[in-house]
N, C-alpha and C. Protein backbone atom coordinates (compact mmCIF):
# COMPACT_ATOMS: atom_id res chain seq x y z
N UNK A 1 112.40 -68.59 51.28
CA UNK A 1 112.47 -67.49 52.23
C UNK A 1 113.82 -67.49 52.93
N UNK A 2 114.48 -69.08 53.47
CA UNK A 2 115.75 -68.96 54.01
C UNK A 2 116.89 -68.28 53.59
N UNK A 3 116.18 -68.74 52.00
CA UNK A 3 117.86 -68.12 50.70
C UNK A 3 117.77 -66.37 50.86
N UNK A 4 116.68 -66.04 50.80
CA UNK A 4 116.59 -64.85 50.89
C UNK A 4 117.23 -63.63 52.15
N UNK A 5 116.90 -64.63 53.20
CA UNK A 5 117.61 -64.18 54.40
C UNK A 5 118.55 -64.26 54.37
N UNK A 6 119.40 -64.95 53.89
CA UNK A 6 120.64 -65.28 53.74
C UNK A 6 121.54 -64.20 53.03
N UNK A 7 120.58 -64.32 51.40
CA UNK A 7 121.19 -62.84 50.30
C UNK A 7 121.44 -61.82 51.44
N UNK A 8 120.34 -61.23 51.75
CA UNK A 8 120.09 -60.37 52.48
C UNK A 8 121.35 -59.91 53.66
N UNK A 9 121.45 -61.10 54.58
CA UNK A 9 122.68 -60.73 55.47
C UNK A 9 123.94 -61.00 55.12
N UNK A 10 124.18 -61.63 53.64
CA UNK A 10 125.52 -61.50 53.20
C UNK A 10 126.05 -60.36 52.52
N UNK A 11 124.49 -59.40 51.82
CA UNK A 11 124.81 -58.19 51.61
C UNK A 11 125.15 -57.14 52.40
N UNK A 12 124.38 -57.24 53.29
CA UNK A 12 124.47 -56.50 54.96
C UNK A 12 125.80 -56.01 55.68
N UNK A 13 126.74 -57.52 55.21
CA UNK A 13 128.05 -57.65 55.85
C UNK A 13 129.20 -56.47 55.23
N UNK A 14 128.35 -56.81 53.63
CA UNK A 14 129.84 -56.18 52.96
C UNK A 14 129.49 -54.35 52.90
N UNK A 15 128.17 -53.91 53.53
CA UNK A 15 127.89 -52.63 53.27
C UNK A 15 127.48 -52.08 54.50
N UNK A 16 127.75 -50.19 54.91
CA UNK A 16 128.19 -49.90 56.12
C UNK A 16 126.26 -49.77 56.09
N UNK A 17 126.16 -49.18 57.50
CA UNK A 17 125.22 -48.76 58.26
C UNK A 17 124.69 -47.82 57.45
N UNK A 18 125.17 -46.75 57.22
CA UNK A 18 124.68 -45.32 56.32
C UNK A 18 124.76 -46.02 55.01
N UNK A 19 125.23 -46.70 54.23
CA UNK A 19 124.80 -47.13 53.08
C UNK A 19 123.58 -48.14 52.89
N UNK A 20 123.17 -48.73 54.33
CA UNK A 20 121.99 -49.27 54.34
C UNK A 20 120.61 -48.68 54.82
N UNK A 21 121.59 -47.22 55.44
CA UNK A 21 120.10 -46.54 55.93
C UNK A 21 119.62 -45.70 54.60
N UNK A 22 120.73 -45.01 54.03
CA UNK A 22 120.28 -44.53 52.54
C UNK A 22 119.62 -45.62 51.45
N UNK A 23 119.63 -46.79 51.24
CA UNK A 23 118.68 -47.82 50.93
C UNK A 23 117.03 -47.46 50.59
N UNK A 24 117.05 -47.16 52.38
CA UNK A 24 115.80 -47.13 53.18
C UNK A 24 115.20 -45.69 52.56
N UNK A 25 115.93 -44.47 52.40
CA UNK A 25 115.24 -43.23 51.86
C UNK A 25 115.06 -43.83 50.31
N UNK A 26 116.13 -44.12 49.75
CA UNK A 26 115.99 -44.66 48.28
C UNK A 26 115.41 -45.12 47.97
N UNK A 27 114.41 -46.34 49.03
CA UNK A 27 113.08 -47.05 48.58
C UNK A 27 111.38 -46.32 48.24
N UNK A 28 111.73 -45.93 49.74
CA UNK A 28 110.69 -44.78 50.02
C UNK A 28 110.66 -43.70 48.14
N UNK A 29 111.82 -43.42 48.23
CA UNK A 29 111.57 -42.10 47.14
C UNK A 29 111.29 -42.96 45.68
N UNK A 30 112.14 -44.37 45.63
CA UNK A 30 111.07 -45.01 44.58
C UNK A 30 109.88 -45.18 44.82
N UNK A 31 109.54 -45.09 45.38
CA UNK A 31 107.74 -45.86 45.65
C UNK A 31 107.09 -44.24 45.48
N UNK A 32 107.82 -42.99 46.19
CA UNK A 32 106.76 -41.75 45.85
C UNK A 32 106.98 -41.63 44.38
N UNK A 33 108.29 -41.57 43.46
CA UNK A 33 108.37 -41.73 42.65
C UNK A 33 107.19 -42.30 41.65
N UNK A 34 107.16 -43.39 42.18
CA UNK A 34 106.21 -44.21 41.06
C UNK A 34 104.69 -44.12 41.61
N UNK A 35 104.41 -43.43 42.61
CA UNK A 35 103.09 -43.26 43.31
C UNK A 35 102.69 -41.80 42.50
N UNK A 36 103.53 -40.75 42.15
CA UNK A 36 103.06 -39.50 41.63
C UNK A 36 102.24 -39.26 41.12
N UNK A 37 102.52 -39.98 39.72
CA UNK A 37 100.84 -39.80 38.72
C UNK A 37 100.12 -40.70 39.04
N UNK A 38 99.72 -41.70 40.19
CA UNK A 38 99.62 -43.26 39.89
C UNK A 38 98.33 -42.50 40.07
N UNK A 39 97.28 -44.14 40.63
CA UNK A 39 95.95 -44.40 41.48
C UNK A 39 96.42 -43.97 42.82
N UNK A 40 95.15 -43.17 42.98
CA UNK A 40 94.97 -42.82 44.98
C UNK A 40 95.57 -43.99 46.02
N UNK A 41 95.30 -45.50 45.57
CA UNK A 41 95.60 -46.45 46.45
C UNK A 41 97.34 -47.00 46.34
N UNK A 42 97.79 -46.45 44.98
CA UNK A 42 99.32 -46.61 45.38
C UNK A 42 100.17 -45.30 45.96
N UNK A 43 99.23 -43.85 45.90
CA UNK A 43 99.46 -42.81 45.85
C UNK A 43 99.39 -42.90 47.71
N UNK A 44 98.67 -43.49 47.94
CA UNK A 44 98.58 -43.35 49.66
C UNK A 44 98.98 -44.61 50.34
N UNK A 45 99.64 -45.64 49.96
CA UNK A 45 100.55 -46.68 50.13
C UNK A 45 101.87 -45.69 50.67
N UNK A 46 102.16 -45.19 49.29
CA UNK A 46 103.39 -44.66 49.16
C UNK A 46 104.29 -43.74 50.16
N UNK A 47 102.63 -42.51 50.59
CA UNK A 47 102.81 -41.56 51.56
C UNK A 47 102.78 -42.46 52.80
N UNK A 48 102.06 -43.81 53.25
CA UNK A 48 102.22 -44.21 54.44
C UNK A 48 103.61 -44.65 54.89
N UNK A 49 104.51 -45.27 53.76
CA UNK A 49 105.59 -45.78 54.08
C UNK A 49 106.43 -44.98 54.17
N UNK A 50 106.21 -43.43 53.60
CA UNK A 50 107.10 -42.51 54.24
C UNK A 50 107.06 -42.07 55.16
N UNK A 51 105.60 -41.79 55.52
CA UNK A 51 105.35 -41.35 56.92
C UNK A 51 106.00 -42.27 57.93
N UNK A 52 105.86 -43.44 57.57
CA UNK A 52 106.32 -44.47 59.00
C UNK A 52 108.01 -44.13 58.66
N UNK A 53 108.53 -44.14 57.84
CA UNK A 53 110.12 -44.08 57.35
C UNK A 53 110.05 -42.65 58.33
N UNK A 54 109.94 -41.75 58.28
CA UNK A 54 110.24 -40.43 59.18
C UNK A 54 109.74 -40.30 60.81
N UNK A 55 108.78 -40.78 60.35
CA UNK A 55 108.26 -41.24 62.37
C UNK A 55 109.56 -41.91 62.90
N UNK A 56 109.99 -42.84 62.06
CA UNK A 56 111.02 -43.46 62.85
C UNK A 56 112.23 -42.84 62.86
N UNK A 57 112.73 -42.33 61.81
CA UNK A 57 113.62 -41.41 62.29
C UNK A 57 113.58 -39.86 62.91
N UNK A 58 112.35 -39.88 63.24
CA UNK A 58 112.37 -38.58 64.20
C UNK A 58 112.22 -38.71 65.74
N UNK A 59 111.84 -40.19 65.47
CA UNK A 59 111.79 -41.23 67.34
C UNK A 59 113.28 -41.18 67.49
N UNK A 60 113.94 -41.78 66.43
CA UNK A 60 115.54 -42.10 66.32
C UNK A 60 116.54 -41.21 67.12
N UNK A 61 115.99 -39.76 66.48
CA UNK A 61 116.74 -38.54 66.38
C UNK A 61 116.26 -37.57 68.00
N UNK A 62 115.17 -37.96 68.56
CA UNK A 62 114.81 -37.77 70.25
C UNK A 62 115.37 -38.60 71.10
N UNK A 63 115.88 -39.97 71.08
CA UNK A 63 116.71 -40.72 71.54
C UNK A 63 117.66 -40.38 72.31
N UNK A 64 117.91 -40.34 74.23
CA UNK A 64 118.81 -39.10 74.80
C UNK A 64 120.27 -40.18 74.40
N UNK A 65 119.99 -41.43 74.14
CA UNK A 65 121.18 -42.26 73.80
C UNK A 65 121.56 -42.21 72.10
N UNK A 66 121.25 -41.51 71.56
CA UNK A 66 122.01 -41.37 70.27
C UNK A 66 122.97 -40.60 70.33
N UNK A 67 123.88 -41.01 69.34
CA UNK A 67 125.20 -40.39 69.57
C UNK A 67 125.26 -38.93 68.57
N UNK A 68 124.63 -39.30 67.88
CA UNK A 68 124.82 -37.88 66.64
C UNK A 68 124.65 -36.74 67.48
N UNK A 69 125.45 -35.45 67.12
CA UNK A 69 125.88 -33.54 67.98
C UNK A 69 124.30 -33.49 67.89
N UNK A 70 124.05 -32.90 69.12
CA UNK A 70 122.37 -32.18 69.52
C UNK A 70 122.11 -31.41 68.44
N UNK A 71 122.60 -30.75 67.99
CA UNK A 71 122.81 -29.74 66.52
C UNK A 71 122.10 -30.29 65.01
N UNK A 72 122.70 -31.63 65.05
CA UNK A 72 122.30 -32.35 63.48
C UNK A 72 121.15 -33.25 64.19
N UNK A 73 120.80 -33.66 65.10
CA UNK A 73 119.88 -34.11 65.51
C UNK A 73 118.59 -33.98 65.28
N UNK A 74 118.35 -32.10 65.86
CA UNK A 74 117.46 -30.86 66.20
C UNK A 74 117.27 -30.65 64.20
N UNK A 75 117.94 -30.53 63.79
CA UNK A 75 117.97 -30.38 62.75
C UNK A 75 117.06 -31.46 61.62
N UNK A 76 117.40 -32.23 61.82
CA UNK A 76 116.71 -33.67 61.08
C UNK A 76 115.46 -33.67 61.81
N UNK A 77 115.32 -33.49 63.08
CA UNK A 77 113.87 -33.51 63.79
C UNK A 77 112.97 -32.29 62.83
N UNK A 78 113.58 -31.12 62.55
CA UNK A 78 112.71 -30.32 62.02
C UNK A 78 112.31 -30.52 60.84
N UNK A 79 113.47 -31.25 59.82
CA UNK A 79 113.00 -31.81 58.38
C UNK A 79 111.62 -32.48 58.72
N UNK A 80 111.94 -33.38 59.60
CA UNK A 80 110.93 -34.25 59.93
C UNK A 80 109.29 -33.83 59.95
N UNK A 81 109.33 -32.82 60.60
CA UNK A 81 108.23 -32.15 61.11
C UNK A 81 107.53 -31.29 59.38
N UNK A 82 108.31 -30.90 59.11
CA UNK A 82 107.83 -30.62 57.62
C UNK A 82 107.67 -31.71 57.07
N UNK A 83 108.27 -32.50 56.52
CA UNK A 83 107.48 -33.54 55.86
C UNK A 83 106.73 -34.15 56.33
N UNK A 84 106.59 -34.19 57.36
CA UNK A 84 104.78 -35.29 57.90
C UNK A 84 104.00 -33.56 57.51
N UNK A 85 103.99 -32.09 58.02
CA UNK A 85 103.07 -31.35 57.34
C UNK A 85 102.38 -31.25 55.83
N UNK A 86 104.08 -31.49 55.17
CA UNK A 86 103.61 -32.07 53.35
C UNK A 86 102.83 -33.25 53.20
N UNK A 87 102.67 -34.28 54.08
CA UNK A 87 102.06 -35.02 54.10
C UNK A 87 100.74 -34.97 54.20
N UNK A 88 100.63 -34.19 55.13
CA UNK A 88 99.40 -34.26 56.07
C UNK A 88 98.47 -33.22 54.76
N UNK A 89 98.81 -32.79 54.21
CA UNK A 89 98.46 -31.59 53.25
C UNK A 89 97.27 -32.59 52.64
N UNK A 90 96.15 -31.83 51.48
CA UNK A 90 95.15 -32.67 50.68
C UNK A 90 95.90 -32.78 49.78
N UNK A 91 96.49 -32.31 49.21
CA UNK A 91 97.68 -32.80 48.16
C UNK A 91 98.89 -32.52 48.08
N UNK A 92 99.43 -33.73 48.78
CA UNK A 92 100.93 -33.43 49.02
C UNK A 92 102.11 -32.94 47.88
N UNK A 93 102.65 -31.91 48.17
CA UNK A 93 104.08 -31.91 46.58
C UNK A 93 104.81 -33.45 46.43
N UNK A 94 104.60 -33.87 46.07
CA UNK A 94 105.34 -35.37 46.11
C UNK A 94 106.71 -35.05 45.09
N UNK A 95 106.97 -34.10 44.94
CA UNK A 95 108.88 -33.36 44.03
C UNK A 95 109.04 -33.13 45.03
N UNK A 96 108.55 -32.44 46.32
CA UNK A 96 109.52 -32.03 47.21
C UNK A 96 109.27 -33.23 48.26
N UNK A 97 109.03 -33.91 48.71
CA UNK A 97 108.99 -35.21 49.28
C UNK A 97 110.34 -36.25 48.67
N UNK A 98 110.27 -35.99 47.27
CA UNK A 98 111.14 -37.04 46.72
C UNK A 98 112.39 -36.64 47.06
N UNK A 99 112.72 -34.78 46.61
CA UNK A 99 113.85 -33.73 46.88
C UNK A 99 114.31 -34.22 48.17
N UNK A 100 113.53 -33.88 49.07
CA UNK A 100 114.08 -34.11 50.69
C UNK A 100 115.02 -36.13 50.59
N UNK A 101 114.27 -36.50 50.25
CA UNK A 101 114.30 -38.08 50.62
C UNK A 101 115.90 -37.93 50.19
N UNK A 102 115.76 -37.53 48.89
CA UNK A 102 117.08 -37.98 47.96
C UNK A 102 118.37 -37.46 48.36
N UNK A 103 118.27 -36.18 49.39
CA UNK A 103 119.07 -35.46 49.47
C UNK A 103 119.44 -35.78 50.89
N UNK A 104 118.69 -36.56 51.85
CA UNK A 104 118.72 -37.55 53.23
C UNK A 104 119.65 -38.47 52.66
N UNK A 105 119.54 -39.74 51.70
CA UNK A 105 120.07 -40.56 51.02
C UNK A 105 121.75 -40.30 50.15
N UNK A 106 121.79 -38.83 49.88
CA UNK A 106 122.78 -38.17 48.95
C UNK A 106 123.61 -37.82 50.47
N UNK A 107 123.27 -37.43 51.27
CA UNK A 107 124.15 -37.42 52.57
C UNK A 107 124.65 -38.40 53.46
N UNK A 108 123.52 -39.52 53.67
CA UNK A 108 123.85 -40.41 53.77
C UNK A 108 124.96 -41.25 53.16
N UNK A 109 125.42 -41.40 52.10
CA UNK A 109 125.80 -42.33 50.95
C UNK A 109 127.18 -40.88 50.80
N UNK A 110 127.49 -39.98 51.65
CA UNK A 110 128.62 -39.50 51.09
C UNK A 110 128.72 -38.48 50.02
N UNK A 111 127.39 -38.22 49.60
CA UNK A 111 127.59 -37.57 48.28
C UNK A 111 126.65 -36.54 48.18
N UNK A 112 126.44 -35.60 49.36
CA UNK A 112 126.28 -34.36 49.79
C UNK A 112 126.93 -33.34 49.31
């Protein structure tokens, strides 16, 4: 477990903030990815860890101490709010769940 912590914060060092927060959408959209056709129980794994992945960045993005323009803020809050509705749905689009994620991650990472 130590070595691991270790990998972990030596990778950390050499890569910025936005390349580690795009990570974080990139995981998420593997896991809906591979949750799509799955079983109900990886299918709703999948949606929980996104849900918590967007809760937190929509706590993030209400924050009166964040620095990001009120503008892109307000903005990401509303993505937000749609995807917990796709969520919340009896059967979520999980293409447009993945779409959104990838394109959070594709901005993130510069390549918007």
């Amino acid at each position: 477990m130590n070595q691991a912590r270790r990998a972990y914060e030596a990778a950390a060092t050499h890569r910025t903030e936005r390349d580690q927060e795009a990570d974080v959408f990139r995981r998420a959209t593997g896991a809906l990815k591979a949750a799509r056709d799955a079983d109900p129980l990886q299918r709703v794994r999948a949606l929980a860890d996104n849900r918590r992945l967007w809760l937190t960045v929509t706590d993030l993005m209400r924050d009166p101490l964040n620095a990001l323009p009120a503008e892109l803020r307000a903005g990401i809050v509303s993505v937000g709010f749609v995807v917990q509705r796709e969520m919340d749905r009896d059967s979520p689009d999980f293409d447009f769940l993945i779409s959104i994620n990838e394109n959070i991650a594709a901005g993130l990472s510069g390549r918007a």
